[in-house]
N, C-alpha and C. Protein backbone atom coordinates (compact mmCIF):
# COMPACT_ATOMS: atom_id res chain seq x y z
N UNK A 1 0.84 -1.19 0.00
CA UNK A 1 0.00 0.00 0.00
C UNK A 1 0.88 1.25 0.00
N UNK A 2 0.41 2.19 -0.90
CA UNK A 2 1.38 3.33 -1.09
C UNK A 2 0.81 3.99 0.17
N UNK A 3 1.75 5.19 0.78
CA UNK A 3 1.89 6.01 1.64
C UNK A 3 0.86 7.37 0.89
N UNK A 4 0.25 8.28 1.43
CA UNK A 4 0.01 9.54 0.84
C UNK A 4 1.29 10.62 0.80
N UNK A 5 1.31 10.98 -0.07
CA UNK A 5 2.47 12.46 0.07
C UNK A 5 1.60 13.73 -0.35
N UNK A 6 2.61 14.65 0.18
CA UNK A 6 2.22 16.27 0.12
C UNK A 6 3.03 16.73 -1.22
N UNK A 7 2.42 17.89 -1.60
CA UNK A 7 3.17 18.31 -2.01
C UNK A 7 2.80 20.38 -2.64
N UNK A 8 4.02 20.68 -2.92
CA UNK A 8 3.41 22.48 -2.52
C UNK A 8 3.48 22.67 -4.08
N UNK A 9 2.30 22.96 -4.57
CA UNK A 9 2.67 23.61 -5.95
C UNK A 9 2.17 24.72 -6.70
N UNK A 10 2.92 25.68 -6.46
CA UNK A 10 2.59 26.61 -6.86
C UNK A 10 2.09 27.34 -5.66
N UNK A 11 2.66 27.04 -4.41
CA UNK A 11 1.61 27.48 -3.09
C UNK A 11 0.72 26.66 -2.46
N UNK A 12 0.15 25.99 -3.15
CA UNK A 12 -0.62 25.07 -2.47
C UNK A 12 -0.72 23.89 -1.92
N UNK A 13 -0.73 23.32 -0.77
CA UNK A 13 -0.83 22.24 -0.28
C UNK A 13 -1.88 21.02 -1.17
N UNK A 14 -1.32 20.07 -1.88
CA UNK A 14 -2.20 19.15 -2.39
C UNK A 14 -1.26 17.55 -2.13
N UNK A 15 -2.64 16.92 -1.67
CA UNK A 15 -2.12 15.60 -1.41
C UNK A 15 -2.45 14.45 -2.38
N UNK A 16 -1.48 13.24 -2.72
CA UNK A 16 -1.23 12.45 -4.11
C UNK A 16 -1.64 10.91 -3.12
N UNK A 17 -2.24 10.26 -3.60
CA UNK A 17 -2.31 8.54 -2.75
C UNK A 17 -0.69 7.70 -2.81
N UNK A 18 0.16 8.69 -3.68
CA UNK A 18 1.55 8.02 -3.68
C UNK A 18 2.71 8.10 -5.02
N UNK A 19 3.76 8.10 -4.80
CA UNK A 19 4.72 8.80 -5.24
C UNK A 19 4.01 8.33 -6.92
N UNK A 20 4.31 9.57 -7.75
CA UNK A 20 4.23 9.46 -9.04
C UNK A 20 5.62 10.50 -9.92
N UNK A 21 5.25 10.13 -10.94
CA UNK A 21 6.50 11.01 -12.08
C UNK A 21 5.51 12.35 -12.43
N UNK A 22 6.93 13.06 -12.30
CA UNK A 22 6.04 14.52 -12.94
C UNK A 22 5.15 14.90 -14.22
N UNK A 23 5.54 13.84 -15.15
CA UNK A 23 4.81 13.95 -16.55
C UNK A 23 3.24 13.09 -16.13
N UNK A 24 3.28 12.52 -15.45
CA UNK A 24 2.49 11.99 -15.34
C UNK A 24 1.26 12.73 -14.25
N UNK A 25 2.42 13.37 -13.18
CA UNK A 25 1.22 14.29 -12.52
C UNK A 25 0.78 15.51 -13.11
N UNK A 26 1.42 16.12 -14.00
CA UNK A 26 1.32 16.95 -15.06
C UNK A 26 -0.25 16.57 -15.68
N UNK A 27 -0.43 15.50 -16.10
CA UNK A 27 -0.57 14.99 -17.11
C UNK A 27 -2.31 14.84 -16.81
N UNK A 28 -1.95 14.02 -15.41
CA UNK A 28 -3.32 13.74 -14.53
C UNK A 28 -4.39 15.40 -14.51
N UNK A 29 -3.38 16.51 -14.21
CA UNK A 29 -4.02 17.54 -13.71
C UNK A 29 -4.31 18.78 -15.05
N UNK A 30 -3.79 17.71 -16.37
CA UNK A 30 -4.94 18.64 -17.84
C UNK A 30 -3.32 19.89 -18.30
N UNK A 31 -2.49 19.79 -17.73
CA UNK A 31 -1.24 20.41 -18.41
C UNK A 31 -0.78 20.00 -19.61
N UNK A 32 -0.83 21.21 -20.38
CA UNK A 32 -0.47 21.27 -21.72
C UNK A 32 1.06 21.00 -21.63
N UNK A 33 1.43 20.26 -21.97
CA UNK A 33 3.35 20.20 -21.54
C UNK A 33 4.18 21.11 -22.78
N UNK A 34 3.40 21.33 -23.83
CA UNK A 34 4.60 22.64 -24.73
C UNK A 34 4.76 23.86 -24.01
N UNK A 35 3.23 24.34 -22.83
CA UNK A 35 3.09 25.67 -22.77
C UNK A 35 3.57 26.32 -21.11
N UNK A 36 4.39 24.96 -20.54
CA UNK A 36 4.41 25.47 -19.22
C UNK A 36 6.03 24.99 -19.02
N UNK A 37 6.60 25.32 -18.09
CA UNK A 37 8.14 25.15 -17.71
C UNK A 37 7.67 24.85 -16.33
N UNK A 38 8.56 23.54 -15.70
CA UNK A 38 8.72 23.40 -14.34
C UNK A 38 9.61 23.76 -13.60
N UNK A 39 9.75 24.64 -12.39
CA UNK A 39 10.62 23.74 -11.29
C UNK A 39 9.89 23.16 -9.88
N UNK A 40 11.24 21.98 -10.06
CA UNK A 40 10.67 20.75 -8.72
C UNK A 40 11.96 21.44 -7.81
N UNK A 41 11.76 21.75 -6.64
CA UNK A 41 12.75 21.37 -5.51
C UNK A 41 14.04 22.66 -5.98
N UNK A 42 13.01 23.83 -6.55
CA UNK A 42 14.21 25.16 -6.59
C UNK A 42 15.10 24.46 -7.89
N UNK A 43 14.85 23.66 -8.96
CA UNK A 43 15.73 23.23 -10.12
C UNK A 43 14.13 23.13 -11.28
N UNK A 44 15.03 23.92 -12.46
CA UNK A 44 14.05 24.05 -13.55
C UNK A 44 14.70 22.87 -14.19
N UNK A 45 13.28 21.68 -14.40
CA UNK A 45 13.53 20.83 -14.99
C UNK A 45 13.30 20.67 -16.77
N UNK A 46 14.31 20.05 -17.65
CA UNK A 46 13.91 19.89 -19.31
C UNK A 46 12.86 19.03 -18.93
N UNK A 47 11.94 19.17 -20.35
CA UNK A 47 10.62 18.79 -20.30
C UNK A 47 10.74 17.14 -20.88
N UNK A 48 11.97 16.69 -21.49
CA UNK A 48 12.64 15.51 -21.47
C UNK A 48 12.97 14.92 -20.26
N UNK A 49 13.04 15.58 -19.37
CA UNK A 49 13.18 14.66 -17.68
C UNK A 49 12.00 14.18 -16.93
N UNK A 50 11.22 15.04 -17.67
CA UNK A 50 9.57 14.95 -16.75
C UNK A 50 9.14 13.50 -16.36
N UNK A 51 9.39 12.53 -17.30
CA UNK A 51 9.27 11.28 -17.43
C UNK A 51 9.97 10.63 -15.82
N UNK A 52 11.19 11.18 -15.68
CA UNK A 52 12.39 10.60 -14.85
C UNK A 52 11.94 11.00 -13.39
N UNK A 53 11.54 12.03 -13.65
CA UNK A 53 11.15 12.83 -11.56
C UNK A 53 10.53 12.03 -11.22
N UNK A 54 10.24 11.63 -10.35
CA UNK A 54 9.44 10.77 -9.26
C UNK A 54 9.46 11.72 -7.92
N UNK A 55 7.79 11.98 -8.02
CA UNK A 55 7.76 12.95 -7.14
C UNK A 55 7.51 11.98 -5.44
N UNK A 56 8.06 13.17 -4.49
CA UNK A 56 8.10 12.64 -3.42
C UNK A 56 7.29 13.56 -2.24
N UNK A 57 7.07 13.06 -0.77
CA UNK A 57 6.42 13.78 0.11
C UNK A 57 7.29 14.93 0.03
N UNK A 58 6.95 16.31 0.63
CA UNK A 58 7.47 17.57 0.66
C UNK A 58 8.13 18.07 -0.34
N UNK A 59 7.93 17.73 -1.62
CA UNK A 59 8.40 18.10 -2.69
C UNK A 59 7.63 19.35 -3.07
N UNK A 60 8.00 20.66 -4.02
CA UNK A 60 7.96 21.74 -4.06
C UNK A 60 7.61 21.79 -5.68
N UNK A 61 6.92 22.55 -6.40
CA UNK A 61 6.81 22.56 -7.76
C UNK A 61 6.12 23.68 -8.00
N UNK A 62 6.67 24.90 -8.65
CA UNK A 62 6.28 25.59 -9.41
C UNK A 62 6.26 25.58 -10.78
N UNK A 63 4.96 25.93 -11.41
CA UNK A 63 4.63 25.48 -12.78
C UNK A 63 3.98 26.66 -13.64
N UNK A 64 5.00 27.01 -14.51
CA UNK A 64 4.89 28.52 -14.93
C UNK A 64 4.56 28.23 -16.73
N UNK A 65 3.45 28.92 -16.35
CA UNK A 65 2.34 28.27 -18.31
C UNK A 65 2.97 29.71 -18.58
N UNK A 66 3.17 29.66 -20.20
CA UNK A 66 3.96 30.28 -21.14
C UNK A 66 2.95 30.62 -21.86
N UNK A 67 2.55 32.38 -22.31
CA UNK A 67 1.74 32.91 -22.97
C UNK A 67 2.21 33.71 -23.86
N UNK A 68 1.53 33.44 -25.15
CA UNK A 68 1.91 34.38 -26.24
C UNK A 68 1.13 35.44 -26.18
N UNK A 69 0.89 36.11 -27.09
CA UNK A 69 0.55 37.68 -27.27
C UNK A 69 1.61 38.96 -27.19
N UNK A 70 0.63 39.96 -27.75
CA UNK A 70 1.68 40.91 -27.75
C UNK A 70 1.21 42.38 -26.89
């Protein structure tokens, strides 16, 4: 049985039923992955690693969506 973890993103306290990969929690929560840049844990991750993170309890993620216009 997985453990629950926390995690802060973007400010907010949200809790996961257990460790997952960032593309995948991305993925779960309707993120467009061309239009946003991450960082996990104060490190801006390539969007080629997303696959690799395995997110953990107290892990940190800011997730900054990329807008065009002029």
């Amino acid at each position: 049985m997985e453990r629950e973890i926390k995690l802060t993103v973007n400010g907010e306290v949200i809790n996961l039923e257990g460790e997952v990969s960032l593309a995948d929690f991305l993925r779960s929560k309707g993120v467009f992955e061309a239009m946003v840049g991450v960082e996990h844990n104060l490190q801006w991750i390539r969007r080629e690693d997303w696959p690799n993170i395995l997110l953990k309890d107290n892990d940190r993620l800011e997730i900054i969506r990329i807008m065009a216009g002029g």
